[in-house]
C-alpha atoms as a PDB file:
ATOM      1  CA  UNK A   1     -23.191  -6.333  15.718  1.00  0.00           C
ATOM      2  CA  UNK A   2     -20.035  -7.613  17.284  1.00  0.00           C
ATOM      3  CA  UNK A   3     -16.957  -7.962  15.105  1.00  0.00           C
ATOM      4  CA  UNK A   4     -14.704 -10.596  15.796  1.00  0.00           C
ATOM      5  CA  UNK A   5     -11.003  -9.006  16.158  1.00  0.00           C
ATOM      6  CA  UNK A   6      -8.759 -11.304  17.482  1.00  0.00           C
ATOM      7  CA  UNK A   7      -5.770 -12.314  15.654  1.00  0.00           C
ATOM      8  CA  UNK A   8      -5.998 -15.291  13.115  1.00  0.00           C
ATOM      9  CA  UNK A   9      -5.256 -18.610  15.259  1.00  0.00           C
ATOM     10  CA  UNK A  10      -1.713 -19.139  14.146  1.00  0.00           C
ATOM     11  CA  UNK A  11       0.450 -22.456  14.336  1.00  0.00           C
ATOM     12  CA  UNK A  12       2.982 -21.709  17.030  1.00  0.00           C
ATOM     13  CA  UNK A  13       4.939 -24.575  16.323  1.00  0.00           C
ATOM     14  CA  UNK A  14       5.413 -24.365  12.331  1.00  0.00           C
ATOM     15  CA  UNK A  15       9.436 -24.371  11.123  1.00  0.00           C
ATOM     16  CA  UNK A  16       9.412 -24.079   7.782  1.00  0.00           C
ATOM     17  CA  UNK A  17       8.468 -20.869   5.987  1.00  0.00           C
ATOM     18  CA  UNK A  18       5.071 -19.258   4.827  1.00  0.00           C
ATOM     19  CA  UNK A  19       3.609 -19.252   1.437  1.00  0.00           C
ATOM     20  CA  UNK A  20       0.658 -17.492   0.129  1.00  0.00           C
ATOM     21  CA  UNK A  21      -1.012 -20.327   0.201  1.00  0.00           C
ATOM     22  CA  UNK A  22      -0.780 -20.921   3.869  1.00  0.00           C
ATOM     23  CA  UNK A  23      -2.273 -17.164   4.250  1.00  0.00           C
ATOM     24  CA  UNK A  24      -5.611 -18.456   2.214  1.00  0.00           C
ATOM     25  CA  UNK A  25      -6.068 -21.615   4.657  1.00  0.00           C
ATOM     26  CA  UNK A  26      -6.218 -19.123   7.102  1.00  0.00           C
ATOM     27  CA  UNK A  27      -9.822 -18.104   9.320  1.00  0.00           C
ATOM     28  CA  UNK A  28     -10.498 -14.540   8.218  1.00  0.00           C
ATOM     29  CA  UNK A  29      -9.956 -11.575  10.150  1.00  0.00           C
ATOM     30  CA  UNK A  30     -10.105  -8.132  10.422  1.00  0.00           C
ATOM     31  CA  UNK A  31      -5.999  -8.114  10.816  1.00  0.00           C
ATOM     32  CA  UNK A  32      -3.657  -7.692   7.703  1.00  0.00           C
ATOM     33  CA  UNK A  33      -1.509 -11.077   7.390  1.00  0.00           C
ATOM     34  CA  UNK A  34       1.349 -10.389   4.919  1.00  0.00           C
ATOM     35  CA  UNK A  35       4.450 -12.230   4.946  1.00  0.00           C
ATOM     36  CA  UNK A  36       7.971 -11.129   4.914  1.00  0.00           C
ATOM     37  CA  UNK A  37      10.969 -13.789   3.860  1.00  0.00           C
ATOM     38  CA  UNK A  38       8.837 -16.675   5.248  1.00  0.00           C
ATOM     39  CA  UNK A  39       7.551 -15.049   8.203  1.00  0.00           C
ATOM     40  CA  UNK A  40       4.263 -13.821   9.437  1.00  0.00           C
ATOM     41  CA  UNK A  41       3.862 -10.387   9.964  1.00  0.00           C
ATOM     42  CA  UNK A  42       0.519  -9.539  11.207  1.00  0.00           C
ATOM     43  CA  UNK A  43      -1.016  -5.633  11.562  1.00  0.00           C
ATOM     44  CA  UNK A  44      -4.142  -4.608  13.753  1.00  0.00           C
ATOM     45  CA  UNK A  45      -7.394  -3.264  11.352  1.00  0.00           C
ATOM     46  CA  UNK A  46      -7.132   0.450  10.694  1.00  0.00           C
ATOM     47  CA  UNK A  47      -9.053   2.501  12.183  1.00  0.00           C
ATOM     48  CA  UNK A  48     -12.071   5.203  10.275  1.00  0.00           C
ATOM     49  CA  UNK A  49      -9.048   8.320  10.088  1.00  0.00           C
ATOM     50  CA  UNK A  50      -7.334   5.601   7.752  1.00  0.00           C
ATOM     51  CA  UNK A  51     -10.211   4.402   5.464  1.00  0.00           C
ATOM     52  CA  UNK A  52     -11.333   8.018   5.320  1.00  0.00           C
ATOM     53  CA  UNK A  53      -7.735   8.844   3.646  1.00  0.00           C
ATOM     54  CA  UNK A  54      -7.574   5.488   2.131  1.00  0.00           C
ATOM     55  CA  UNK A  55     -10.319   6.890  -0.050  1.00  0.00           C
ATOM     56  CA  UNK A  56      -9.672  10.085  -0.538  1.00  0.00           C
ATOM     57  CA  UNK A  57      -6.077   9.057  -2.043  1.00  0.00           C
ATOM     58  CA  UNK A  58      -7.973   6.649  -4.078  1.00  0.00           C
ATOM     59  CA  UNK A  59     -10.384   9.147  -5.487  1.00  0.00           C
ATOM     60  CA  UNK A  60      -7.940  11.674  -6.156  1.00  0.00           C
ATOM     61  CA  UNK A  61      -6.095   8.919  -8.336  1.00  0.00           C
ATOM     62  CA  UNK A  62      -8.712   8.090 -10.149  1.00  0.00           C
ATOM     63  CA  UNK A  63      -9.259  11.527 -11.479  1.00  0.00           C
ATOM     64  CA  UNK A  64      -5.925  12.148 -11.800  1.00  0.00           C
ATOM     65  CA  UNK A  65      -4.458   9.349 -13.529  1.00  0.00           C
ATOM     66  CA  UNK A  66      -4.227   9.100 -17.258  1.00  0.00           C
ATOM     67  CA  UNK A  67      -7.020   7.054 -18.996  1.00  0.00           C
ATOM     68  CA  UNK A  68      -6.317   3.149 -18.829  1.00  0.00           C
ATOM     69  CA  UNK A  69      -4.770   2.877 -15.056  1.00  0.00           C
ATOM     70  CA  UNK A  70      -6.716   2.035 -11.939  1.00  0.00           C
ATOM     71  CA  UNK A  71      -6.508   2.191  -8.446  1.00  0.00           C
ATOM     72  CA  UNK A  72      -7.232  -0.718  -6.510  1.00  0.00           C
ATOM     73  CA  UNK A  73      -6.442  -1.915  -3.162  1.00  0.00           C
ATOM     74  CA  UNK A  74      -5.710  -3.448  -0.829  1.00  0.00           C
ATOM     75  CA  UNK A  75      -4.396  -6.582  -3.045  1.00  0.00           C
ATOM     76  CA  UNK A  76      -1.687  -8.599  -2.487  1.00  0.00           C
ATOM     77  CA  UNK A  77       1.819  -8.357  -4.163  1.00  0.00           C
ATOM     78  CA  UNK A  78       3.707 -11.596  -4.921  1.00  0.00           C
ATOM     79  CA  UNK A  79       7.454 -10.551  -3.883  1.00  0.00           C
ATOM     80  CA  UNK A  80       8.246 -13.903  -3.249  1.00  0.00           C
ATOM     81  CA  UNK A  81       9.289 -14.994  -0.451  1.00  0.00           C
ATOM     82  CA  UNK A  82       7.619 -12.072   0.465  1.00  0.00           C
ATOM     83  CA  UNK A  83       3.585 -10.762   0.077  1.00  0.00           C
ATOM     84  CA  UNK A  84       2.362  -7.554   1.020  1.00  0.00           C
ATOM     85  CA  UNK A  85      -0.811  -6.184   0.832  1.00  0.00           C
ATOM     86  CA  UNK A  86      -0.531  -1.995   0.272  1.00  0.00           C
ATOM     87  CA  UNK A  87      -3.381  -0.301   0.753  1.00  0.00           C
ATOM     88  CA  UNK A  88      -3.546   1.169  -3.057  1.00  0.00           C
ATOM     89  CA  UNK A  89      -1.710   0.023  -5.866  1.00  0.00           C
ATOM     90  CA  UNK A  90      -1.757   1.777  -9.389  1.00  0.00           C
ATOM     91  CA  UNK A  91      -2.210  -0.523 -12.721  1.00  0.00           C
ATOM     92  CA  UNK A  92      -2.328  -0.936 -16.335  1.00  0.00           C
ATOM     93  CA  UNK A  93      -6.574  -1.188 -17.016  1.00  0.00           C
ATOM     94  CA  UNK A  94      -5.450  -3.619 -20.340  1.00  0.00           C
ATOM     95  CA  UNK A  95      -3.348  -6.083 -17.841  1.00  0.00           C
ATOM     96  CA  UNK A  96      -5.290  -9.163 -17.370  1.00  0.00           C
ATOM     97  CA  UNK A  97      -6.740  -8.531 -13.666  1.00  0.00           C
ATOM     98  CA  UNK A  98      -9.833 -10.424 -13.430  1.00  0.00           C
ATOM     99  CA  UNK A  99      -9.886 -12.817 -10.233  1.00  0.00           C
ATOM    100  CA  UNK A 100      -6.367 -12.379  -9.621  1.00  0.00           C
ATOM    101  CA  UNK A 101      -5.504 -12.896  -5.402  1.00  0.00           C
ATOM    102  CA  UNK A 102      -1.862 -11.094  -5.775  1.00  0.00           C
ATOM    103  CA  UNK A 103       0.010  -9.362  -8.389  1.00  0.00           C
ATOM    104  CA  UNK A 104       3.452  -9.769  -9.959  1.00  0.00           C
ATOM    105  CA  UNK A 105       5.196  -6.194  -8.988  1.00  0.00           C
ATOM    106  CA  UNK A 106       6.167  -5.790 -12.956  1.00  0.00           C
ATOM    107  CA  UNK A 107       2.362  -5.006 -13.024  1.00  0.00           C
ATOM    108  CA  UNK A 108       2.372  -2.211 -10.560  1.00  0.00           C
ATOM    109  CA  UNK A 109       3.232   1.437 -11.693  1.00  0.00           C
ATOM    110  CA  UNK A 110       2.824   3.093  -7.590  1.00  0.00           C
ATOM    111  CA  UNK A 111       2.106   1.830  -4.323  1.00  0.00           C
ATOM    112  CA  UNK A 112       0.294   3.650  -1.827  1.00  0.00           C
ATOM    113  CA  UNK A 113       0.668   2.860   2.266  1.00  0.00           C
ATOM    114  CA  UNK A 114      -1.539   4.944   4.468  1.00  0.00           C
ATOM    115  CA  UNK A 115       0.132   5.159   7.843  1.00  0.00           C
ATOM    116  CA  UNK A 116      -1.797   3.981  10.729  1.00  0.00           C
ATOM    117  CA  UNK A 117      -0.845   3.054  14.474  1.00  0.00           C
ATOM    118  CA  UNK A 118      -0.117  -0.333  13.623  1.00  0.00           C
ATOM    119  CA  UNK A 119       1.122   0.113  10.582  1.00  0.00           C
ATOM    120  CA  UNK A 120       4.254   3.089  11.597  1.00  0.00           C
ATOM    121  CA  UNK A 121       7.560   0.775  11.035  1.00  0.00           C
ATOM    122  CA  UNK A 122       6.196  -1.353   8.395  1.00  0.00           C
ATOM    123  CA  UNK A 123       5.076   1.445   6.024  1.00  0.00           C
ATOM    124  CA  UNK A 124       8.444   3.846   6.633  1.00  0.00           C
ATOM    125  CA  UNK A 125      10.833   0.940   6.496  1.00  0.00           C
ATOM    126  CA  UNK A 126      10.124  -2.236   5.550  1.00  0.00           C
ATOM    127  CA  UNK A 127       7.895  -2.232   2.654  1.00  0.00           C
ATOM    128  CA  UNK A 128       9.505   0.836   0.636  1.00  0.00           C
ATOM    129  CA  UNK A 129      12.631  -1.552   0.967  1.00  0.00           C
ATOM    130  CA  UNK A 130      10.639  -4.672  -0.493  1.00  0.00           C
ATOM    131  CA  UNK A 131       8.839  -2.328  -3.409  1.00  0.00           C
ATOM    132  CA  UNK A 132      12.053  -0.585  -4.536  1.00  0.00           C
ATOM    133  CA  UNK A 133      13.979  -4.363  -4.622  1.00  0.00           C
ATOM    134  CA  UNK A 134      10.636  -5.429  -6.639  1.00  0.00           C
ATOM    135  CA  UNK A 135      11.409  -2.662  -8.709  1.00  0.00           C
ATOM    136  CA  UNK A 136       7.943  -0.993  -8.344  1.00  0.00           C
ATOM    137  CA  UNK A 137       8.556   2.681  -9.935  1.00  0.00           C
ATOM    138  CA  UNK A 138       6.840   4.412  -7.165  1.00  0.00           C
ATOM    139  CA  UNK A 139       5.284   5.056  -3.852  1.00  0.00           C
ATOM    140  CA  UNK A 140       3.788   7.336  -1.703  1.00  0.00           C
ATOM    141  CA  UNK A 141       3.605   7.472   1.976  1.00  0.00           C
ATOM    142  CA  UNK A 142       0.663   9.072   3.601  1.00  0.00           C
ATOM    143  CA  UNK A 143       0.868   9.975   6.865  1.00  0.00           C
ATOM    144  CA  UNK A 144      -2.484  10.653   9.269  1.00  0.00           C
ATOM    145  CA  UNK A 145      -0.727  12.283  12.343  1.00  0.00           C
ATOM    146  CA  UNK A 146      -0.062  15.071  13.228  1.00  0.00           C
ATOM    147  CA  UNK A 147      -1.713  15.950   9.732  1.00  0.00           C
ATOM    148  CA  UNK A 148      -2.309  14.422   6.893  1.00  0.00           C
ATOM    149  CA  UNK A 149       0.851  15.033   4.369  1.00  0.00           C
ATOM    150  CA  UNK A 150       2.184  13.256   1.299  1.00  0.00           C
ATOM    151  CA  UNK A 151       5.825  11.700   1.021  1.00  0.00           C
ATOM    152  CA  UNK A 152       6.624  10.765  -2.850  1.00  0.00           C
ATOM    153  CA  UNK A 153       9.308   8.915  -3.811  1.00  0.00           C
ATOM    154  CA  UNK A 154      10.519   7.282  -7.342  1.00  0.00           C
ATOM    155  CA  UNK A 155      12.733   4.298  -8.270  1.00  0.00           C
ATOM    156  CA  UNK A 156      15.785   6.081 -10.747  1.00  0.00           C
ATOM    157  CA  UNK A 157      16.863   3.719 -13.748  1.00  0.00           C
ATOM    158  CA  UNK A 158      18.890   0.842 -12.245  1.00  0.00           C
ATOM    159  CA  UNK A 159      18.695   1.338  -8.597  1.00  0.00           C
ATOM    160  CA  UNK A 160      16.873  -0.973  -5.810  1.00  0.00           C
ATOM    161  CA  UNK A 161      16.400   2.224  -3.168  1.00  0.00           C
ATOM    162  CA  UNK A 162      13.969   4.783  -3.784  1.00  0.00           C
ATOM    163  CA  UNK A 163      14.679   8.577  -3.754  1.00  0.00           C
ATOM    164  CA  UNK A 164      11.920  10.957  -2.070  1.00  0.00           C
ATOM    165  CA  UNK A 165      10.968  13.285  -4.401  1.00  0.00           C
ATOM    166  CA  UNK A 166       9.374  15.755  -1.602  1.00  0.00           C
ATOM    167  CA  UNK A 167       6.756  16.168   1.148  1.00  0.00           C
ATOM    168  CA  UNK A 168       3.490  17.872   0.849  1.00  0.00           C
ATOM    169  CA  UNK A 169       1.048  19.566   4.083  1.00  0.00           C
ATOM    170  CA  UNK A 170      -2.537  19.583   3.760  1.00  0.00           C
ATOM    171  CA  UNK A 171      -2.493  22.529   2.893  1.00  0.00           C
ATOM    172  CA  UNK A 172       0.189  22.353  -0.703  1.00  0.00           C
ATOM    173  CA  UNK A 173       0.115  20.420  -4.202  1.00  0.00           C
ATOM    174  CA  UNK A 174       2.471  17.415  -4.935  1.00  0.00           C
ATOM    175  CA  UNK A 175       3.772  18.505  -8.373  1.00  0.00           C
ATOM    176  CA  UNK A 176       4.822  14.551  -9.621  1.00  0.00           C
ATOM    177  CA  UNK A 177       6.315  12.987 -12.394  1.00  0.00           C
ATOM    178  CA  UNK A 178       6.633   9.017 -11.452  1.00  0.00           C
ATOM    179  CA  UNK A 179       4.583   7.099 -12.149  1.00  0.00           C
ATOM    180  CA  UNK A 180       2.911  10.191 -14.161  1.00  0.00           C
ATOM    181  CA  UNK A 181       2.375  13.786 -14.156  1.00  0.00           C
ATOM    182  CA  UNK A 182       0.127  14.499 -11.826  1.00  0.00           C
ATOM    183  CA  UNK A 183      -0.375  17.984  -9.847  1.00  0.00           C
ATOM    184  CA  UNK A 184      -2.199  15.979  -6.330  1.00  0.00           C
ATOM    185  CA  UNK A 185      -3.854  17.948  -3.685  1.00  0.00           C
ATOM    186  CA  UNK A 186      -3.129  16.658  -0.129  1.00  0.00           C
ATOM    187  CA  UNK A 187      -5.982  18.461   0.840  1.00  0.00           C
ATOM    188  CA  UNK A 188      -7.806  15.893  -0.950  1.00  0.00           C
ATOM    189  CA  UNK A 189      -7.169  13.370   0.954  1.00  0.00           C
ATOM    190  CA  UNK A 190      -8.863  13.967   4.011  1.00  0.00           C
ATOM    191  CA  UNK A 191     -12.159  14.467   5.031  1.00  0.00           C
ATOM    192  CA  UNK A 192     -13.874  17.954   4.300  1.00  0.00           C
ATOM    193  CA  UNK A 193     -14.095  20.135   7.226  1.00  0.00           C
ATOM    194  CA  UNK A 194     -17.889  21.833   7.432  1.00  0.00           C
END
């Protein structure tokens, strides 16, 4: 079977700025389309190292987590002008979910990005900025290369930046307090060695 890759076809002569809206008219495609203040930004699919960390992370939250959160992803955030789509966001099981396309960020406890090639500048820079001015409490960074390793950080009371709360190797335990205590084994996020 022969998956279609290419970029969505995208008006080259639009002027005024994207809504979410304009990203559900659309074709689909195997690239990420999130928007940043108005503009397209458009990422490459990830690649298998990615979806095999992807759901590791996942799994880990889910028996990590107190009772009553999930982790689901990727779904849009609604950061408006702005939408992202992280690859794992933590919420509130009782919040009223069903069918939703994109979430308000008050309903987000953590955000998880999973570093891939295409995905380097975005996931350092640009969307910790967005999810700390949305005042998301947390997020982790998970790198794939050289290793895999975990980068934490928490939003303090008040401020729009995010302090990192530590790095973890494959080989060490994440000892976390935001968005709960959790002891997380970076180990479990990649995929077993036989």
């Amino acid at each position: 079977m022969v998956v279609d890759m290419a970029a969505p076809e995208m008006p080259l002569e639009r002027l005024e700025p994207w809504t979410f809206d304009d990203l559900l008219d659309l074709p689909e495609s195997l690239w990420r389309v999130e928007i940043v203040d108005g503009g397209v930004v458009m990422t490459p699919p990830p690649g298998s190292l990615h979806e095999v960390v992807s759901y590791g992370v996942r799994k880990a939250l889910s028996d990590l987590m107190p009772p009553g959160y999930w982790p689901l992803g990727p779904i849009g955030i609604d950061i408006h002008p702005t939408y992202l789509i992280p690859d794992i966001v933590v919420v509130r099981a009782e919040d009223e979910l069903h069918d939703k396309n994109r979430l308000d960020p008050a309903e987000v406890f953590l955000v998880v990005e999973v570093v891939s090639t295409g995905s380097v500048s975005n996931d350092r820079i640009l969307k910790p900025a967005k999810y700390a001015a949305a005042g998301i409490p947390a997020y982790w960074r998970v790198e794939t290369r050289p290793e895999v390793s975990l980068t934490a950080y928490a939003l303090a009371d008040g401020a729009t930046v995010y302090t990192e709360t530590g790095t973890w190797g494959v080989s060490e335990t994440a000892y976390l307090t935001k968005p709960f205590e959790m002891e997380v084994p970076v180990a479990g996020f990649r995929w077993p060695r036989s």
